[in-house]
PDB file of N, CA and C in Angstrom:
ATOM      1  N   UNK A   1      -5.531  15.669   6.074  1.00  0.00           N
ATOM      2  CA  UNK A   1      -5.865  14.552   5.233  1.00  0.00           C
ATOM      3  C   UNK A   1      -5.018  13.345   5.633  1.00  0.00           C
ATOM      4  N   UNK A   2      -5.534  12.326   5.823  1.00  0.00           N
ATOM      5  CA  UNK A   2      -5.037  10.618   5.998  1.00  0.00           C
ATOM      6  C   UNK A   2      -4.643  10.323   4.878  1.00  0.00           C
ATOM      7  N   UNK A   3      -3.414   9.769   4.606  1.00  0.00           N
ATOM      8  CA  UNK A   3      -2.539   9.452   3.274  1.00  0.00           C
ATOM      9  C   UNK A   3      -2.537   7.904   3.690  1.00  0.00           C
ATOM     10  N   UNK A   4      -3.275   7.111   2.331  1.00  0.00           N
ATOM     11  CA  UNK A   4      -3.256   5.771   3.186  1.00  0.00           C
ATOM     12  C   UNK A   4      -2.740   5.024   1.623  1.00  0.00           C
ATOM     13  N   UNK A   5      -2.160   4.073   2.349  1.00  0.00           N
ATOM     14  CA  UNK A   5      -1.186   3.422   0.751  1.00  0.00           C
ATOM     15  C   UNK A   5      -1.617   1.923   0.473  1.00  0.00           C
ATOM     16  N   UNK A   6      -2.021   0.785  -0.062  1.00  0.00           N
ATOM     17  CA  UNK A   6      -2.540  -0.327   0.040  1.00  0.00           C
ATOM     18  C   UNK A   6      -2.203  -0.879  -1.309  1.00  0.00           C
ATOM     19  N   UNK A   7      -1.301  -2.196  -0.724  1.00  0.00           N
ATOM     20  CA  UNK A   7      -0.660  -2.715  -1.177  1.00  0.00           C
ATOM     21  C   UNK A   7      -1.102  -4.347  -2.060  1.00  0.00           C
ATOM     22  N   UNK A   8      -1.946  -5.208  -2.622  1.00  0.00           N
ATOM     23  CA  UNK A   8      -2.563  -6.383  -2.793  1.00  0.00           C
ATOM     24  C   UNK A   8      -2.595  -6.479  -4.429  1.00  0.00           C
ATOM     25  N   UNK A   9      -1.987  -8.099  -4.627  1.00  0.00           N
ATOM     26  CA  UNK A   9      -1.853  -7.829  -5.765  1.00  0.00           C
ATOM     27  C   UNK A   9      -3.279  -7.952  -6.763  1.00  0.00           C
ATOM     28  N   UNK A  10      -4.393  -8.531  -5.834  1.00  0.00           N
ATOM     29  CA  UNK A  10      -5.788  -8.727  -6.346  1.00  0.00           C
ATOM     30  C   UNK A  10      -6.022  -7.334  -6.722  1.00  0.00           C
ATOM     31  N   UNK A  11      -6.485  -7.397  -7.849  1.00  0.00           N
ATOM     32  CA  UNK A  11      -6.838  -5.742  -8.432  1.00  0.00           C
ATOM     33  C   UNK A  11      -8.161  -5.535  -8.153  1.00  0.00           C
ATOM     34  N   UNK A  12      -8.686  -6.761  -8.000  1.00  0.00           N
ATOM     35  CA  UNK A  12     -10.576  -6.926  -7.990  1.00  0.00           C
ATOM     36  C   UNK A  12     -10.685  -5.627  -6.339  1.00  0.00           C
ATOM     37  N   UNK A  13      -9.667  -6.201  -5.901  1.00  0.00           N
ATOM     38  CA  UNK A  13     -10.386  -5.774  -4.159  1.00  0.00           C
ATOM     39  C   UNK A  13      -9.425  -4.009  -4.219  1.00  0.00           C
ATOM     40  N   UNK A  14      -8.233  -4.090  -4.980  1.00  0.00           N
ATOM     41  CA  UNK A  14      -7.719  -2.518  -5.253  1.00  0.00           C
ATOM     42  C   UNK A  14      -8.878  -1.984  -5.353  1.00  0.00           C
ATOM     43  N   UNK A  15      -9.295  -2.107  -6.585  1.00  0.00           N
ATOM     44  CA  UNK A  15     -10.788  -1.679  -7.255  1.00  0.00           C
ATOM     45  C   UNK A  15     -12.256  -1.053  -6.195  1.00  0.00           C
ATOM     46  N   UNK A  16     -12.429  -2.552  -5.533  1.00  0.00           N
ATOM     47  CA  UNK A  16     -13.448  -1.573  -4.787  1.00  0.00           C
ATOM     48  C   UNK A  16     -12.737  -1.363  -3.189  1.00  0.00           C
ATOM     49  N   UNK A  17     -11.393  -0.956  -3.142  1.00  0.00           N
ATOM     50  CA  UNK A  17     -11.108  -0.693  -1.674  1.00  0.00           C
ATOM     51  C   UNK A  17     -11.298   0.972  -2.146  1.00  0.00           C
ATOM     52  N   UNK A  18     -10.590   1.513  -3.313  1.00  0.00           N
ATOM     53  CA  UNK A  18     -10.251   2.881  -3.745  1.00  0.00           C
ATOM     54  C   UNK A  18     -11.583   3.285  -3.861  1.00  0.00           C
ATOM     55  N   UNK A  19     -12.422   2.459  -4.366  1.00  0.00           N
ATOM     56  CA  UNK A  19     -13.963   2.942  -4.880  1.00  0.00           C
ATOM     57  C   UNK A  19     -14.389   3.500  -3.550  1.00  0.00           C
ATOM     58  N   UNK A  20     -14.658   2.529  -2.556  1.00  0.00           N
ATOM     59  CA  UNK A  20     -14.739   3.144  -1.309  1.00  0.00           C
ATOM     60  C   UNK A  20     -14.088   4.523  -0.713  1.00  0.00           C
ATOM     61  N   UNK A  21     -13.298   5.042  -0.840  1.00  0.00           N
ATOM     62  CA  UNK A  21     -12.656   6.059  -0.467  1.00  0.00           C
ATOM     63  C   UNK A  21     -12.143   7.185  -1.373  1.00  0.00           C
ATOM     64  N   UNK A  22     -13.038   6.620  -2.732  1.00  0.00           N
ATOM     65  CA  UNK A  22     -12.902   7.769  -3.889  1.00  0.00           C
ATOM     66  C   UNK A  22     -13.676   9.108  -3.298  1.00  0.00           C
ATOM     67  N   UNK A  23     -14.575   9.475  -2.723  1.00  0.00           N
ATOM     68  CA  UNK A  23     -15.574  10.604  -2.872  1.00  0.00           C
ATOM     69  C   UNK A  23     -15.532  10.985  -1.310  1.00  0.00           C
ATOM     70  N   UNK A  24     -13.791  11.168  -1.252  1.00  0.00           N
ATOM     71  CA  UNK A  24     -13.916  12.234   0.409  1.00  0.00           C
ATOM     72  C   UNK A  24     -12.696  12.816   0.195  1.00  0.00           C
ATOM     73  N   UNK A  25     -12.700  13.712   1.015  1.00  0.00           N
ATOM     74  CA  UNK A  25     -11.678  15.023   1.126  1.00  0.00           C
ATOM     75  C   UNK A  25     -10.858  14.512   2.377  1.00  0.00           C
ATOM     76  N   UNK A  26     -11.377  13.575   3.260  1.00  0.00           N
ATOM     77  CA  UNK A  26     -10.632  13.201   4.238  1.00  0.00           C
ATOM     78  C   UNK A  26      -9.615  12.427   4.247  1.00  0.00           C
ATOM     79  N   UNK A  27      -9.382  11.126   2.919  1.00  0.00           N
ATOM     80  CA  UNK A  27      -8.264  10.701   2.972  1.00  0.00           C
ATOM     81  C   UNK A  27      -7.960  10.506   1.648  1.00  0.00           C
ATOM     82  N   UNK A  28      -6.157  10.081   1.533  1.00  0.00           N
ATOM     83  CA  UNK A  28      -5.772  10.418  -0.153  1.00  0.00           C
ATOM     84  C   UNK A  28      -5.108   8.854   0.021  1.00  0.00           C
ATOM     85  N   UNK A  29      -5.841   7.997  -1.189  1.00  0.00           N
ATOM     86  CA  UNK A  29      -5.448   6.870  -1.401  1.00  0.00           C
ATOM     87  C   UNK A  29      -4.531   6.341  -2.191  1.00  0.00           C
ATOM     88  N   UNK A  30      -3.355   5.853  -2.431  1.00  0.00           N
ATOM     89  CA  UNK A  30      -2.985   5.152  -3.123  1.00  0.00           C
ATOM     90  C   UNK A  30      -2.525   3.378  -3.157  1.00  0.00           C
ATOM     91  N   UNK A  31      -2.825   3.508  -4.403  1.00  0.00           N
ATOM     92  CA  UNK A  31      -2.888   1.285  -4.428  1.00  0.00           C
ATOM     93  C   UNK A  31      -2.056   1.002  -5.145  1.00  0.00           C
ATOM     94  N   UNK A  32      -1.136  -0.025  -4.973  1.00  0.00           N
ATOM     95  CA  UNK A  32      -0.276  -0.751  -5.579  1.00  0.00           C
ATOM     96  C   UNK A  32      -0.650  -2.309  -5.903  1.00  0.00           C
ATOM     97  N   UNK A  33      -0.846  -2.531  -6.796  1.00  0.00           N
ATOM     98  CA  UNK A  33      -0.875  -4.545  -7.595  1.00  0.00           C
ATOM     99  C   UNK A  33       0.621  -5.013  -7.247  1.00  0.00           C
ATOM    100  N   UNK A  34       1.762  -3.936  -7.425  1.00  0.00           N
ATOM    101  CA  UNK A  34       3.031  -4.516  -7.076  1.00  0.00           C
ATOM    102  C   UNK A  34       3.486  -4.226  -6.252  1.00  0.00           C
ATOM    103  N   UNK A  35       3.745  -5.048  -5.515  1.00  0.00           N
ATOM    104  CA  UNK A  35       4.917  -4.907  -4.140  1.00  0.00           C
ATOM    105  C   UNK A  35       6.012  -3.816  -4.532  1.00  0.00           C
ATOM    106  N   UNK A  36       6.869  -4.701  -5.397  1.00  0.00           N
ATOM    107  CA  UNK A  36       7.933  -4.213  -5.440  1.00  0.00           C
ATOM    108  C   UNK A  36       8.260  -2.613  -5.894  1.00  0.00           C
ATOM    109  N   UNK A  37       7.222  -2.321  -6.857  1.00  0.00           N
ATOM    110  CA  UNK A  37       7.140  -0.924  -7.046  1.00  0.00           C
ATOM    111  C   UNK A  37       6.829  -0.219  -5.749  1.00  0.00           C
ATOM    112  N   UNK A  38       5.688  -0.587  -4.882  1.00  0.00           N
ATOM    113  CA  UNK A  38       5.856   0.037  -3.866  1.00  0.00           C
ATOM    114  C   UNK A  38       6.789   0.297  -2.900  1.00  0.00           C
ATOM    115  N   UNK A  39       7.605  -0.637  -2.525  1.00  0.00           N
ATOM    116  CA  UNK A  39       8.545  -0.665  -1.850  1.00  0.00           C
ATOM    117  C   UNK A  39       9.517   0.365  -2.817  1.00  0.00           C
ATOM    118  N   UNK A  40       9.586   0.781  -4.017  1.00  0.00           N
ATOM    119  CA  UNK A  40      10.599   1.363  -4.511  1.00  0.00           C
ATOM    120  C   UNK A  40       9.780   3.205  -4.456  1.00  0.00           C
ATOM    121  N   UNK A  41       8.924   3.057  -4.460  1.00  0.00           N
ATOM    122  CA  UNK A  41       8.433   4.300  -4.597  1.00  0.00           C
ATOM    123  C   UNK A  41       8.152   4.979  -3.021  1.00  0.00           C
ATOM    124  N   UNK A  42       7.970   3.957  -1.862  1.00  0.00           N
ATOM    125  CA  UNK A  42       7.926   4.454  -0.397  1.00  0.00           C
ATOM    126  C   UNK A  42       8.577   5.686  -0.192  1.00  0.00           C
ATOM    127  N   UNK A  43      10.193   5.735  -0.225  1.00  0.00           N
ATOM    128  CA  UNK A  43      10.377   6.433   0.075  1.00  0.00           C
ATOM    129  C   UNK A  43      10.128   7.776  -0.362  1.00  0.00           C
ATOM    130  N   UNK A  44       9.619   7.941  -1.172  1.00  0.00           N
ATOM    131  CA  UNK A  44       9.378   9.577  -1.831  1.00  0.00           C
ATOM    132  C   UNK A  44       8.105   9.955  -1.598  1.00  0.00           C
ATOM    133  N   UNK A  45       7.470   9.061  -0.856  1.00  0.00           N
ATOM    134  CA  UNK A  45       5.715   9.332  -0.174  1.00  0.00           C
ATOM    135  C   UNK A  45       6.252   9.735   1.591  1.00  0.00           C
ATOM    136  N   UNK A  46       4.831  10.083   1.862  1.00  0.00           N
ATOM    137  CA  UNK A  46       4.680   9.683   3.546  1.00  0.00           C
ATOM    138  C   UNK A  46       3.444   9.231   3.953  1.00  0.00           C
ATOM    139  N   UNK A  47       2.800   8.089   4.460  1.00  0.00           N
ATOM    140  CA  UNK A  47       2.056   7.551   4.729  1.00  0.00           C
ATOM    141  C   UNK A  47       1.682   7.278   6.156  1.00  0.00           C
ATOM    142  N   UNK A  48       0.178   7.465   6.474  1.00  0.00           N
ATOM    143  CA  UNK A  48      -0.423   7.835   7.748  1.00  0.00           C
ATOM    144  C   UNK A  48      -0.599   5.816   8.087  1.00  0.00           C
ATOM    145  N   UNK A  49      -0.942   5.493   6.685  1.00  0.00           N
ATOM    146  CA  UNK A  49      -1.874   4.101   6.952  1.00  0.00           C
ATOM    147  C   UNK A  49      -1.271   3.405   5.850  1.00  0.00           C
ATOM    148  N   UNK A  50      -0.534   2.356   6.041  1.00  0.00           N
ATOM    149  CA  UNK A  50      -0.256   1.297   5.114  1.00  0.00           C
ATOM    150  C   UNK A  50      -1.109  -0.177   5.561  1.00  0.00           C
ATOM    151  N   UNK A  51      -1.872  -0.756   4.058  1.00  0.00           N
ATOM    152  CA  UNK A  51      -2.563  -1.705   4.459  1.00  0.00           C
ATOM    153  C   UNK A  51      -1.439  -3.035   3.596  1.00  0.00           C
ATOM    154  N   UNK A  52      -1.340  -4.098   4.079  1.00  0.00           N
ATOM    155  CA  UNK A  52      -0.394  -4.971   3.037  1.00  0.00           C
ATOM    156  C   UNK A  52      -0.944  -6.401   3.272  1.00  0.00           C
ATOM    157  N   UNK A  53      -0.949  -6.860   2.058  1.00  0.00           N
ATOM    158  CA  UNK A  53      -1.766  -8.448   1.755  1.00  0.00           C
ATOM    159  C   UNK A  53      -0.566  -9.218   1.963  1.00  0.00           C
ATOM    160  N   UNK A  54      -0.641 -10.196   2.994  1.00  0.00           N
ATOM    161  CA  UNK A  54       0.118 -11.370   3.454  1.00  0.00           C
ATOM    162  C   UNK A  54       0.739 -11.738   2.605  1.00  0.00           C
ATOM    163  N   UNK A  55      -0.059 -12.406   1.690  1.00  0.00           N
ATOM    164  CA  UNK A  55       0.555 -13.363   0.825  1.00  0.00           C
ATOM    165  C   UNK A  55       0.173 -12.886  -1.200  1.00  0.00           C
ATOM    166  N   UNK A  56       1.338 -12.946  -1.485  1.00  0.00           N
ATOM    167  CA  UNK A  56       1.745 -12.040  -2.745  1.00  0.00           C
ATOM    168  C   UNK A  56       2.812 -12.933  -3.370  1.00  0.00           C
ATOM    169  N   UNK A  57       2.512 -13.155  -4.844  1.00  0.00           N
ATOM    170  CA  UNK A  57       3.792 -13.691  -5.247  1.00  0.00           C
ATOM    171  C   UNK A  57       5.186 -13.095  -5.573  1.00  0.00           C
ATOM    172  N   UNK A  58       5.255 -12.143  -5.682  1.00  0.00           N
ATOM    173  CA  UNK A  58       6.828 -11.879  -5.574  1.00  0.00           C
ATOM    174  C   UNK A  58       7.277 -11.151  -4.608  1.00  0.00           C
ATOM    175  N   UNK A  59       6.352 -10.611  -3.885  1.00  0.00           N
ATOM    176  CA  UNK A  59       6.763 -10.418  -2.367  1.00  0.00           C
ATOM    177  C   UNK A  59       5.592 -10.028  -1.392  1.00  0.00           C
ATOM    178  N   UNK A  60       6.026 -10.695  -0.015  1.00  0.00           N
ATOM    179  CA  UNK A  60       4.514 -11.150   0.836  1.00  0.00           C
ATOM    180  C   UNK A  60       4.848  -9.594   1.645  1.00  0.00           C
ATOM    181  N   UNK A  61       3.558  -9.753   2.497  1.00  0.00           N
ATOM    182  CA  UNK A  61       3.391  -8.599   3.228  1.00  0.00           C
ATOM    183  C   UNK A  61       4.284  -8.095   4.411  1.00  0.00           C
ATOM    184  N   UNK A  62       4.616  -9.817   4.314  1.00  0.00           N
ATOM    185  CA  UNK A  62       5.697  -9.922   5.932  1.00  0.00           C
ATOM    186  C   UNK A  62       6.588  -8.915   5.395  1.00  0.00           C
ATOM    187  N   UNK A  63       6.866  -9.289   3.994  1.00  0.00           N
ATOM    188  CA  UNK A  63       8.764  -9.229   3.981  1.00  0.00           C
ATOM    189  C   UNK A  63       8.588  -7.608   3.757  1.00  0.00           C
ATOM    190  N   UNK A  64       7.353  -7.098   3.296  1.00  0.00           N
ATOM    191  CA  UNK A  64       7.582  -5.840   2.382  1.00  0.00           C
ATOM    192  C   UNK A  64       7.684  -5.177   4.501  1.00  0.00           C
ATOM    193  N   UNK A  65       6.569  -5.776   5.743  1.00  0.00           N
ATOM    194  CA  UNK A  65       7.442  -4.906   6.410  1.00  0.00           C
ATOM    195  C   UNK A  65       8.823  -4.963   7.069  1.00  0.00           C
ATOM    196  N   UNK A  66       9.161  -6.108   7.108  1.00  0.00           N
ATOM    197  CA  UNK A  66      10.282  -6.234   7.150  1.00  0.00           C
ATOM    198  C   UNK A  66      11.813  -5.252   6.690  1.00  0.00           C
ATOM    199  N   UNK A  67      11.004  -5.036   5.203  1.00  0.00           N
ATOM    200  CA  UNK A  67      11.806  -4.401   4.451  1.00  0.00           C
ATOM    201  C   UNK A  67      11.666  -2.585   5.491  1.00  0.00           C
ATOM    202  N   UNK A  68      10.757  -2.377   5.604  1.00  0.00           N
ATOM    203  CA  UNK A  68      10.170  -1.038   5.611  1.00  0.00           C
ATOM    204  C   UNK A  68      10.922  -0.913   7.682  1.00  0.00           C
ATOM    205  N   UNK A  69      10.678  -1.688   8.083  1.00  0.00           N
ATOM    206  CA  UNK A  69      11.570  -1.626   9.746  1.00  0.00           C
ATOM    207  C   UNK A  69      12.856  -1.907   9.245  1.00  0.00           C
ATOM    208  N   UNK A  70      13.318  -2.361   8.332  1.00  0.00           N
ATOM    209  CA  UNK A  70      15.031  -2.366   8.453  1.00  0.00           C
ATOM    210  C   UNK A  70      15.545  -1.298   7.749  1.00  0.00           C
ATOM    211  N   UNK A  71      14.427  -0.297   7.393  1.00  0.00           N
ATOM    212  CA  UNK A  71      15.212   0.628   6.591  1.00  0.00           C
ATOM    213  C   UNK A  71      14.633   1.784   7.399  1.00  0.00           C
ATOM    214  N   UNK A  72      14.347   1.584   9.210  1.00  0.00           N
ATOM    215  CA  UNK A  72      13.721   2.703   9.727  1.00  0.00           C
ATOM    216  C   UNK A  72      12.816   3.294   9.527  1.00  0.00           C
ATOM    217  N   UNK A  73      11.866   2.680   8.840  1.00  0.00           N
ATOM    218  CA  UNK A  73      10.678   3.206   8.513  1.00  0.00           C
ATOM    219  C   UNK A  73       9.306   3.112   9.514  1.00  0.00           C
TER     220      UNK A  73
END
């Protein structure tokens, strides 16, 4: 199974990205509206596919990878 994690704080497009990938056995989705929770919850996942929205108000996509290569990820 593909563990794919997607990050945007638009809930409209959360909504139908998960809808899309609700009804398969092939990959396990999870979505975050908040950055920052994600970034706090990363480490206790493992993820095949991270998708991340540029631009976010309390934190952009750059920084979250930023964050995620300086912590060896």
């Amino acid at each position: 199974m593909i563990k794919i994690a997607i990050v945007d704080d638009d809930t409209l497009f959360l909504n139908s990205f998960t809808e899309y990938f609700k009804n398969t056995d092939k990959y396990s989705l999870s979505s975050y509206s908040d950055p920052k929770l994600f970034c706090k919850e990363y480490f206790s996942q493992e993820y095949d596919v991270i998708f991340l929205d540029i631009e976010m108000p309390s934190l952009s996509g750059i920084e979250i990878h930023d964050f995620l290569k300086n912590n060896n990820s």
